[in-house]
N, C-alpha and C. Protein backbone atom coordinates (compact mmCIF):
# COMPACT_ATOMS: atom_id res chain seq x y z
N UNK A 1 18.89 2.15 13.65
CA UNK A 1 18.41 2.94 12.52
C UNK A 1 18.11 2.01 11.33
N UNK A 2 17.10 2.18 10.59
CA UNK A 2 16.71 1.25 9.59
C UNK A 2 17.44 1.95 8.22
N UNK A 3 17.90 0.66 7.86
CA UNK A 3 18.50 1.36 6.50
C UNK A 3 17.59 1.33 5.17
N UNK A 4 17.84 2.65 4.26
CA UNK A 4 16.92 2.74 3.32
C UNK A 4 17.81 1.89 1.80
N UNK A 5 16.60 0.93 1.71
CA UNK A 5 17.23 0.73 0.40
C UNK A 5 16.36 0.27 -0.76
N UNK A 6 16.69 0.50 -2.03
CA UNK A 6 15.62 0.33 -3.07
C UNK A 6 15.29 -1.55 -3.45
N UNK A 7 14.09 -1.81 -3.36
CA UNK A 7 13.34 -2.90 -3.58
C UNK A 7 12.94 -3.40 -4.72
N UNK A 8 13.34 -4.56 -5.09
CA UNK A 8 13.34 -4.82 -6.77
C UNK A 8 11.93 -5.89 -6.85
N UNK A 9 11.47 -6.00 -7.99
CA UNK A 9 10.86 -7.42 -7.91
C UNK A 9 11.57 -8.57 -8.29
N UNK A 10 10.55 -9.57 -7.26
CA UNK A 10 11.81 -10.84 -6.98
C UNK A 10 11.77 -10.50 -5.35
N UNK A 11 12.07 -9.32 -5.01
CA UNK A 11 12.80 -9.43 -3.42
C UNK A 11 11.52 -9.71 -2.39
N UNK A 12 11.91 -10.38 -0.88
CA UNK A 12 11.04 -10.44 -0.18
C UNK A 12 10.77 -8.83 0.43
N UNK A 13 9.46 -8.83 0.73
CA UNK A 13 9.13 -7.46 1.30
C UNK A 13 9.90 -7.41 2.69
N UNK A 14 9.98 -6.64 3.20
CA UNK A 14 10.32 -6.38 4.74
C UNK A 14 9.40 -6.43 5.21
N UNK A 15 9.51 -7.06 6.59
CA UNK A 15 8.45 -7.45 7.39
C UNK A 15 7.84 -6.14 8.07
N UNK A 16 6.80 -6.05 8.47
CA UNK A 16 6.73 -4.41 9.50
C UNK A 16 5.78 -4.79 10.84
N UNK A 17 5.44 -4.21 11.49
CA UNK A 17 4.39 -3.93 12.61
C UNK A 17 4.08 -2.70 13.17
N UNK A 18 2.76 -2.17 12.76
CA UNK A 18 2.80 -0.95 13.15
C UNK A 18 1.07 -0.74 13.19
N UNK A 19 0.32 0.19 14.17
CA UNK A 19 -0.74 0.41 14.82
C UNK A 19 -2.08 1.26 13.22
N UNK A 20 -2.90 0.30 13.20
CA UNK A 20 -3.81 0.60 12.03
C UNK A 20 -4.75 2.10 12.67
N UNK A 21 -5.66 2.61 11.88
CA UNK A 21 -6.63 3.51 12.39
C UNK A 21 -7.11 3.22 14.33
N UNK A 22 -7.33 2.19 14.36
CA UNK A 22 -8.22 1.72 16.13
C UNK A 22 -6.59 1.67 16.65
N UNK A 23 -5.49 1.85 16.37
CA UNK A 23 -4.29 1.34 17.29
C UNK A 23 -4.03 0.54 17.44
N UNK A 24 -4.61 -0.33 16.76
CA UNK A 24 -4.75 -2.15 16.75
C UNK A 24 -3.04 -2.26 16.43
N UNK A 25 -2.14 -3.11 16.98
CA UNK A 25 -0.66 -3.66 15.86
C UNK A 25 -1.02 -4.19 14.49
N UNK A 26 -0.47 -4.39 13.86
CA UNK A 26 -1.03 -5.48 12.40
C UNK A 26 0.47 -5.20 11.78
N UNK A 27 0.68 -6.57 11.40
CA UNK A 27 1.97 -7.03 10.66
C UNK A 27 1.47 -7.53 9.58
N UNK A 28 2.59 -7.20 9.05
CA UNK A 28 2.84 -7.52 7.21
C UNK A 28 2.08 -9.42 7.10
N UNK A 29 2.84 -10.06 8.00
CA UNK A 29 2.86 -11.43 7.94
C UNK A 29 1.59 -11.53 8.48
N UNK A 30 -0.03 -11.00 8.72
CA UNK A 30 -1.16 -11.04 9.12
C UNK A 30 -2.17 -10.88 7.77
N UNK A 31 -1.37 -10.77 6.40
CA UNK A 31 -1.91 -10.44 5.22
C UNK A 31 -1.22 -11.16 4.15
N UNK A 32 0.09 -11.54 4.47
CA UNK A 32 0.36 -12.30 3.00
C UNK A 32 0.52 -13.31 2.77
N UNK A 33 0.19 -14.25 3.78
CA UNK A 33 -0.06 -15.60 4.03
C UNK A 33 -1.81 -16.17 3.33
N UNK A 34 -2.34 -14.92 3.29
CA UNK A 34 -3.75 -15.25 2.98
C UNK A 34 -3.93 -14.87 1.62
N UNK A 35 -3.43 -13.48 1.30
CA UNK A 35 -4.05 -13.22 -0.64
C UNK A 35 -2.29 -12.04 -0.50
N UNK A 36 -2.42 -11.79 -1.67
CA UNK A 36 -1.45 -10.54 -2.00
C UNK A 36 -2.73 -9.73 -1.50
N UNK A 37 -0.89 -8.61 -1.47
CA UNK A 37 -1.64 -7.13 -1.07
C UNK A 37 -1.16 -6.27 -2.03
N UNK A 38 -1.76 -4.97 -2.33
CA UNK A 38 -1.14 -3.44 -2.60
C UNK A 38 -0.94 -2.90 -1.44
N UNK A 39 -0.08 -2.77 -1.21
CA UNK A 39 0.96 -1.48 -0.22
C UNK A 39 1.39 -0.10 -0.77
N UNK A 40 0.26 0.85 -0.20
CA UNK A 40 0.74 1.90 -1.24
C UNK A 40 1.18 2.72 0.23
N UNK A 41 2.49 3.56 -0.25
CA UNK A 41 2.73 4.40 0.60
C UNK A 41 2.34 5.81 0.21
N UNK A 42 1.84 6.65 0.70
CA UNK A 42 1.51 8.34 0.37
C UNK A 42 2.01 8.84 1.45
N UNK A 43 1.80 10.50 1.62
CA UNK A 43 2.74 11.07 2.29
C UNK A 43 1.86 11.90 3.50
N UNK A 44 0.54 11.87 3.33
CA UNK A 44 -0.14 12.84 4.40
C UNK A 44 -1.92 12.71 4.34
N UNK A 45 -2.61 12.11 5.46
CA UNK A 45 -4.27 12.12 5.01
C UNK A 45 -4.76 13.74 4.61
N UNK A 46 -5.69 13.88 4.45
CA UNK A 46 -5.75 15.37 4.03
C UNK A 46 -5.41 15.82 2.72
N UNK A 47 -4.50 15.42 2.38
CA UNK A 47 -3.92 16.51 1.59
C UNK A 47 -4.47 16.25 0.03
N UNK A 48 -4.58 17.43 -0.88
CA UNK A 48 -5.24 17.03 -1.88
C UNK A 48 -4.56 15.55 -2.42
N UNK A 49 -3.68 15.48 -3.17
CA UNK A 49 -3.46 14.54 -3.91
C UNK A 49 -3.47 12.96 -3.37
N UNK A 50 -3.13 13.24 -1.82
CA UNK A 50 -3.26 11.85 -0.98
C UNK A 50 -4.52 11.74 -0.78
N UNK A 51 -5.60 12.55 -0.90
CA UNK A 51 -6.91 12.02 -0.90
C UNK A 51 -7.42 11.73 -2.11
N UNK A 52 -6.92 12.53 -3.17
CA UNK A 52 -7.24 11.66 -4.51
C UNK A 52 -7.39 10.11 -4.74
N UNK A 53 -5.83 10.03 -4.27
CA UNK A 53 -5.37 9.23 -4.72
C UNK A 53 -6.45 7.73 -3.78
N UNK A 54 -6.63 8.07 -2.44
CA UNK A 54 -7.15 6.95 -1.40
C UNK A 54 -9.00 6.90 -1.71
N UNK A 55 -9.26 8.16 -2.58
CA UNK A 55 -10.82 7.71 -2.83
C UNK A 55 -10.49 7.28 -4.02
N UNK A 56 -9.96 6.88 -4.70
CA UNK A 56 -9.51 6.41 -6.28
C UNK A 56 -9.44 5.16 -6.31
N UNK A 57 -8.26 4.54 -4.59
CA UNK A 57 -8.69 3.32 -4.09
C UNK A 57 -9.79 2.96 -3.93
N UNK A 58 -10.70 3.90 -3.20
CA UNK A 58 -11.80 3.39 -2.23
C UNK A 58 -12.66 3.24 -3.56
N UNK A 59 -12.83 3.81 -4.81
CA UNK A 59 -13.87 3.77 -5.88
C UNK A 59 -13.45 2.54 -6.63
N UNK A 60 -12.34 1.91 -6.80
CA UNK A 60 -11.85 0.57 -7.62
C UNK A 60 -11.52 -0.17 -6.77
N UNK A 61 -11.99 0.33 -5.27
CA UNK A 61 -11.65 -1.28 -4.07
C UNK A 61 -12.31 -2.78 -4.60
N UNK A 62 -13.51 -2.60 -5.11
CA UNK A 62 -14.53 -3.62 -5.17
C UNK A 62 -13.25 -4.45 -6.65
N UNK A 63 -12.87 -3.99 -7.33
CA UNK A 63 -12.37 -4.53 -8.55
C UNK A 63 -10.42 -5.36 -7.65
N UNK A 64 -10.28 -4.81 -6.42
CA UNK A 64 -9.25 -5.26 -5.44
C UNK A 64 -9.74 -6.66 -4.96
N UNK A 65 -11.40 -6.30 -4.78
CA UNK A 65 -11.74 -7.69 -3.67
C UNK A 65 -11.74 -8.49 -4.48
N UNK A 66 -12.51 -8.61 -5.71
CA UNK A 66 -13.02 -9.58 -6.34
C UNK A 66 -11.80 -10.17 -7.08
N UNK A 67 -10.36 -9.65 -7.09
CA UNK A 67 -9.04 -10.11 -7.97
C UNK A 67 -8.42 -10.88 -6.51
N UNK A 68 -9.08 -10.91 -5.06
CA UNK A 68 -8.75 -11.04 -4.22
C UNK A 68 -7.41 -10.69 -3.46
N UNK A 69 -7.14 -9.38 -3.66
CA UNK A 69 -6.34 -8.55 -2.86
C UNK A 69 -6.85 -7.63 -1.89
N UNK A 70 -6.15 -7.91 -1.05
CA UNK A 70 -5.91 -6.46 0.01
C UNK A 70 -5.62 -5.24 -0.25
N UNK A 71 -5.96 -4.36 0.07
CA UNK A 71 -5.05 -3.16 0.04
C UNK A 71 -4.69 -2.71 1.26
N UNK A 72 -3.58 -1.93 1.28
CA UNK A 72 -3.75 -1.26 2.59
C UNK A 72 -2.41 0.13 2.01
N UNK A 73 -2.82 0.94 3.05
CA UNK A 73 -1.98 2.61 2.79
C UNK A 73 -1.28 2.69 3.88
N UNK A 74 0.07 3.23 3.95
CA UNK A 74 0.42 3.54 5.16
C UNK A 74 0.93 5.20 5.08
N UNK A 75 1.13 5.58 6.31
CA UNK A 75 1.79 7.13 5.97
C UNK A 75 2.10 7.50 7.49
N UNK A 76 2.90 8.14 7.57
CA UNK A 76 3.49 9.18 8.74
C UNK A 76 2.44 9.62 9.73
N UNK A 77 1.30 9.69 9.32
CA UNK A 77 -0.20 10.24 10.45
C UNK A 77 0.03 9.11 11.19
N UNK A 78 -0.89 9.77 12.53
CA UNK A 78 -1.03 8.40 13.61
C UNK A 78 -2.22 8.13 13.44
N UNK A 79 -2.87 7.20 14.63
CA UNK A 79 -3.71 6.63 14.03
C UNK A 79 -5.12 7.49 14.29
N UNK A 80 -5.12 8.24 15.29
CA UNK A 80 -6.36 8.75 15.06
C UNK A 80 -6.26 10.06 13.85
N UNK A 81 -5.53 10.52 13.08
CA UNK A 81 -5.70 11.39 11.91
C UNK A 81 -6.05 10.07 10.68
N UNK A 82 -5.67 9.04 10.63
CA UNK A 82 -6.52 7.81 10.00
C UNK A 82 -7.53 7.51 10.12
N UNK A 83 -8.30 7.26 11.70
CA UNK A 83 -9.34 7.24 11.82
C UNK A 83 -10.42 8.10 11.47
N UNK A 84 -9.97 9.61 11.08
CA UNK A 84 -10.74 10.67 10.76
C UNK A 84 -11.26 10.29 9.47
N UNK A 85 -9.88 10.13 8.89
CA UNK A 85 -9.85 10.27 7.19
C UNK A 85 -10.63 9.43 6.91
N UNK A 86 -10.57 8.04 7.25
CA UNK A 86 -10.66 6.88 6.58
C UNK A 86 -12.63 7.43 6.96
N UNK A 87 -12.89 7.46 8.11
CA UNK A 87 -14.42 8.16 8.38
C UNK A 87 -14.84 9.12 7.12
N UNK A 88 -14.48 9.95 7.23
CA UNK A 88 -14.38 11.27 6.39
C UNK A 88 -14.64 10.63 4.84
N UNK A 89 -14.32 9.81 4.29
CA UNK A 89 -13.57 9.47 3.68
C UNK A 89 -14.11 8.12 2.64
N UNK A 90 -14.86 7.43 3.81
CA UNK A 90 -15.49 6.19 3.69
C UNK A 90 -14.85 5.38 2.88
N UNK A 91 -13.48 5.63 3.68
CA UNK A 91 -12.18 3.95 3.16
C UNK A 91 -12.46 3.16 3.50
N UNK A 92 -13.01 1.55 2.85
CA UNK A 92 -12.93 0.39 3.44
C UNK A 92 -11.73 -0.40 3.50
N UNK A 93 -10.33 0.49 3.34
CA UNK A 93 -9.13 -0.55 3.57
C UNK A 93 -8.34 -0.18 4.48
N UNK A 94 -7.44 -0.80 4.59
CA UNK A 94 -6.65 -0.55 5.87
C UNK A 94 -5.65 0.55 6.02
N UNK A 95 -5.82 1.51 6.90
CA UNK A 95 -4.21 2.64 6.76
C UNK A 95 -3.83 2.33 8.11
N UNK A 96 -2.60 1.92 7.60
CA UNK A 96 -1.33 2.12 8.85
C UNK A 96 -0.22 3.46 9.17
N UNK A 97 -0.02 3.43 10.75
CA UNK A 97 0.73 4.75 10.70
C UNK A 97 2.14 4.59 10.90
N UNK A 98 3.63 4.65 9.92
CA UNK A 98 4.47 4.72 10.06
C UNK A 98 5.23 6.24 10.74
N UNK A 99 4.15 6.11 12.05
CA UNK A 99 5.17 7.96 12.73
C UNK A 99 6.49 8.09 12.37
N UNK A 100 7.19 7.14 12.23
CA UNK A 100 8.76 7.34 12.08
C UNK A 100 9.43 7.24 11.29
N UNK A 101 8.75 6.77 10.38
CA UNK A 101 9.05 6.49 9.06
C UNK A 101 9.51 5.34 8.63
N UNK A 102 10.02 4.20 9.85
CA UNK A 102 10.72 3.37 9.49
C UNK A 102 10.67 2.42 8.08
N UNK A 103 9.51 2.18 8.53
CA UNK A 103 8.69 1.42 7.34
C UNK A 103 9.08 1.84 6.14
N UNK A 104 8.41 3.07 5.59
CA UNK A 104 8.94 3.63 4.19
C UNK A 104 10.31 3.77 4.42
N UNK A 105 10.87 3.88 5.06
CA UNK A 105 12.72 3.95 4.92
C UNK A 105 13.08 2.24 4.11
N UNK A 106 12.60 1.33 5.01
CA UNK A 106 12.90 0.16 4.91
C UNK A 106 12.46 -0.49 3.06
N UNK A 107 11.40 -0.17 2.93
CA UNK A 107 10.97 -0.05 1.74
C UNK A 107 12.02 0.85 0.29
N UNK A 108 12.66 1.80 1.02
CA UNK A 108 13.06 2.36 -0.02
C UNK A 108 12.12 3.71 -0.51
N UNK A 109 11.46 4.19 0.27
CA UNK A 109 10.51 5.24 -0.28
C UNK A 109 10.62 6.36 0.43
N UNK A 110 10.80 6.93 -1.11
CA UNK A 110 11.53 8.63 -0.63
C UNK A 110 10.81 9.73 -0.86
N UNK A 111 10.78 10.46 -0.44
CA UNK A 111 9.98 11.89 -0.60
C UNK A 111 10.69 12.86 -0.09
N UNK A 112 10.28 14.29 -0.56
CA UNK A 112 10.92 15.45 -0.69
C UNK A 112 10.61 15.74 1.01
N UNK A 113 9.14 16.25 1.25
CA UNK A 113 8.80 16.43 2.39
C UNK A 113 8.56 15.61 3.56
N UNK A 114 7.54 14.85 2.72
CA UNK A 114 7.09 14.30 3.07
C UNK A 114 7.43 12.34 2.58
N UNK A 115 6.85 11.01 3.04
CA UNK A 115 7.03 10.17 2.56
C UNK A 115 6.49 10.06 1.24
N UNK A 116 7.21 9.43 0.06
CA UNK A 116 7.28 9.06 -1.21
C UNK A 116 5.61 8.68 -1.64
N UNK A 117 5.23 8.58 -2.80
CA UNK A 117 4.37 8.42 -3.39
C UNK A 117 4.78 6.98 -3.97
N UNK A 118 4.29 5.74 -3.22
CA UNK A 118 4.91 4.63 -4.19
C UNK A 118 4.08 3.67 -3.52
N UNK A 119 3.87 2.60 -4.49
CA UNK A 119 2.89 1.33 -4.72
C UNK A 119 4.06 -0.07 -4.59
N UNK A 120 3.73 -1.11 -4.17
CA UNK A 120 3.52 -2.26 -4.15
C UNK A 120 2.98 -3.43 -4.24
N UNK A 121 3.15 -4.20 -5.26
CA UNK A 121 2.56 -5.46 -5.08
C UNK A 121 3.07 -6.43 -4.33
N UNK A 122 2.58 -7.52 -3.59
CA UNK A 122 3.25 -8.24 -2.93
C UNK A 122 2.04 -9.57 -2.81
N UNK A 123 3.05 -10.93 -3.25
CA UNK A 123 2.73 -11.74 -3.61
C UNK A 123 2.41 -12.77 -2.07
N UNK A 124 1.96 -13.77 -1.84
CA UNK A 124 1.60 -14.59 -0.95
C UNK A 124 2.63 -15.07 -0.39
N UNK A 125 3.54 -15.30 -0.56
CA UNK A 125 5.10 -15.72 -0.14
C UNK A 125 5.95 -14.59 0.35
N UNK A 126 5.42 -13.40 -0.05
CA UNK A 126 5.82 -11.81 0.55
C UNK A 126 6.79 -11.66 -0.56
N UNK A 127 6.83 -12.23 -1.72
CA UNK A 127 7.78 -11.49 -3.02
C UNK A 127 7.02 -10.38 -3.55
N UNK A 128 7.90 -9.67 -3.82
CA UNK A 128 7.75 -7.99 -4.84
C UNK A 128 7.67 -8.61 -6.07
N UNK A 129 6.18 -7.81 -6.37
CA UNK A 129 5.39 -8.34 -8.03
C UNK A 129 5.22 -7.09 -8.91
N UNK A 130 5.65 -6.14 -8.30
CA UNK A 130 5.51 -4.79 -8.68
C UNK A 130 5.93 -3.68 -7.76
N UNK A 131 7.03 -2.49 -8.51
CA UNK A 131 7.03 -1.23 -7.52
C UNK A 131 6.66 -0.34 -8.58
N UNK A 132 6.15 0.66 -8.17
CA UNK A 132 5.46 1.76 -8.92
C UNK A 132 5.53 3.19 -8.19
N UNK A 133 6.73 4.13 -8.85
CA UNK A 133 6.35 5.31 -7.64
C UNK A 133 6.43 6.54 -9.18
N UNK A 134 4.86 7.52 -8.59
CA UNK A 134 5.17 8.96 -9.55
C UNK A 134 4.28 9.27 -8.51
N UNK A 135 5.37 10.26 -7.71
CA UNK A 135 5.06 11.38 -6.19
C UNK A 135 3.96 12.24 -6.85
N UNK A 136 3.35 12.95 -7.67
CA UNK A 136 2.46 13.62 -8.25
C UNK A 136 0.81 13.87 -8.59
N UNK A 137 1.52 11.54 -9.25
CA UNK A 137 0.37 11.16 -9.84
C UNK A 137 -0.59 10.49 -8.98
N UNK A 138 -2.00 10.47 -8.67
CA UNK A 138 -2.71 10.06 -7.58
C UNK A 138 -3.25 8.80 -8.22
N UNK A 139 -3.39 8.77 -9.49
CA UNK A 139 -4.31 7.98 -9.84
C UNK A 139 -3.75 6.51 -10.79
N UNK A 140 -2.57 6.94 -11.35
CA UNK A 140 -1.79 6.29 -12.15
C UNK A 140 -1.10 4.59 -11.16
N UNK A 141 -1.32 4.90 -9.66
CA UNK A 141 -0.83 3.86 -9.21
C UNK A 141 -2.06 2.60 -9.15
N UNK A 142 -3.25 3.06 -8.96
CA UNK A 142 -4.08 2.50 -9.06
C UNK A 142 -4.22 1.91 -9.94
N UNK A 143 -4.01 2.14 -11.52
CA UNK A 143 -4.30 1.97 -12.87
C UNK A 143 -3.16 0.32 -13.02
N UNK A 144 -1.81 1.42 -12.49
CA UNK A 144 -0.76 0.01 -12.80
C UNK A 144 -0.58 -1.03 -11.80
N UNK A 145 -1.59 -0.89 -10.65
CA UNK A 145 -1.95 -2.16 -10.07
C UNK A 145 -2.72 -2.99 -10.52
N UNK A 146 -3.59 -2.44 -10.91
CA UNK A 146 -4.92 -2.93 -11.58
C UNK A 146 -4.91 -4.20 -13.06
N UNK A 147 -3.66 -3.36 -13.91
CA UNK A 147 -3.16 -3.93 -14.71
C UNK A 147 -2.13 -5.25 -14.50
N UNK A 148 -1.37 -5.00 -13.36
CA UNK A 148 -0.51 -6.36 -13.06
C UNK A 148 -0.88 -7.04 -12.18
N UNK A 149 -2.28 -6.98 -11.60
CA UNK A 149 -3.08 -8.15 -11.09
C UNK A 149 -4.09 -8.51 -12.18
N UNK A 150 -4.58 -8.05 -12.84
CA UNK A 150 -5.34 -8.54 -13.81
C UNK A 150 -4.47 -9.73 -15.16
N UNK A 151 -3.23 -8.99 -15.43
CA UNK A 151 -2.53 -10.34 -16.17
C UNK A 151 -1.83 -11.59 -14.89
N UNK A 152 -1.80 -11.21 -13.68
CA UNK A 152 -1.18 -12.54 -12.29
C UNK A 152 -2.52 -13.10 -12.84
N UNK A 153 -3.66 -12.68 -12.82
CA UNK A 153 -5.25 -13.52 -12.83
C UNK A 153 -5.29 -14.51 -14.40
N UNK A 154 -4.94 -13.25 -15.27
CA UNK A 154 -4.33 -14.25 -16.38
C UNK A 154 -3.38 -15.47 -16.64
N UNK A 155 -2.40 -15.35 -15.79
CA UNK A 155 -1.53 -16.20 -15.96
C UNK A 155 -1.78 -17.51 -14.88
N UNK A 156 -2.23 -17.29 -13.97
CA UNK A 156 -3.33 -18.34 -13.16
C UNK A 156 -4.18 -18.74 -13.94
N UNK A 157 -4.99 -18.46 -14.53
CA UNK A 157 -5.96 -19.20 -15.38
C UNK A 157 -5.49 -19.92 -16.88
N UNK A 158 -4.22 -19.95 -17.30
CA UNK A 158 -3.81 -20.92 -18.15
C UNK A 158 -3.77 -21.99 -18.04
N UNK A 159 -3.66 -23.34 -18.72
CA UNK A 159 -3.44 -24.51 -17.90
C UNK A 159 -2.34 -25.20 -18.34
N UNK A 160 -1.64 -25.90 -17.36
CA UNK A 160 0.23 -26.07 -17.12
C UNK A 160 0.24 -27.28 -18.46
């Protein structure tokens, strides 16, 4: 049983492996060796606010690439209710399916019904650069990613 526990920044992420939209595997360590990612967890494709929230991504993805991050979503759907959405949907990022939840357990992400509404940053070394969770808000996680990769870009461009 995976134990749930809350994730600070500073801490390394937990590692995961779990089947994208095609069923493909894809691990954590297949993405943070190359750029940071956002890891946002939501709780259901479909549903109003989790689709808000993933075309909100998909409309400020281009402002993800060019800060050179990843994104990727994971949630409780398998992978072909991903494959719909992300179609449906015209996501160009990655959703993974945690059927069991492990993942968001491991993470620390909680939800009433369903899995938690919560964001991650995660740095190239797999350190936590940011957690961000309001179960409600669709759009607000986007905003405070946006903001603490834009000052990491700042603070890279000073000179030592």
């Amino acid at each position: 049983m995976t134990k749930s526990i809350k994730l600070n920044i500073g801490d390394i992420a937990p590692e995961f492996s779990c089947p994208d939209k095609d069923g493909k595997i894809v691990s954590l360590k297949d993405f943070i060796n190359k750029k940071p990612i956002v890891l946002y967890f939501y709780g259901k494709d479909g549903t109003p606010v989790c689709t808000k929230e993933a075309c909100e991504f998909r409309d400020r993805y281009e402002k993800f690439v060019d800060a050179g991050v990843d994104v990727i979503g994971i949630s409780c759907d398998d992978s072909e209710s991903h494959s719909k959405f992300t179609k449906k949907y015209q996501l160009p990022f990655t959703l993974l399916s945690d059927k069991d939840g492990k993942i968001a357990k491991s993470y620390g992400v909680k939800g009433i019904l369903l899995p938690g509404r919560t964001t991650f940053i995660i740095d190239t070394d797999g350190k936590i650069l940011m957690t961000y969770s309001a179960l409600l808000s669709a759009t607000s996680h986007i905003e405070e990613s946006l903001k603490v990769i834009e000052n990491l870009k700042l603070k890279q461009q000073k000179p030592l």
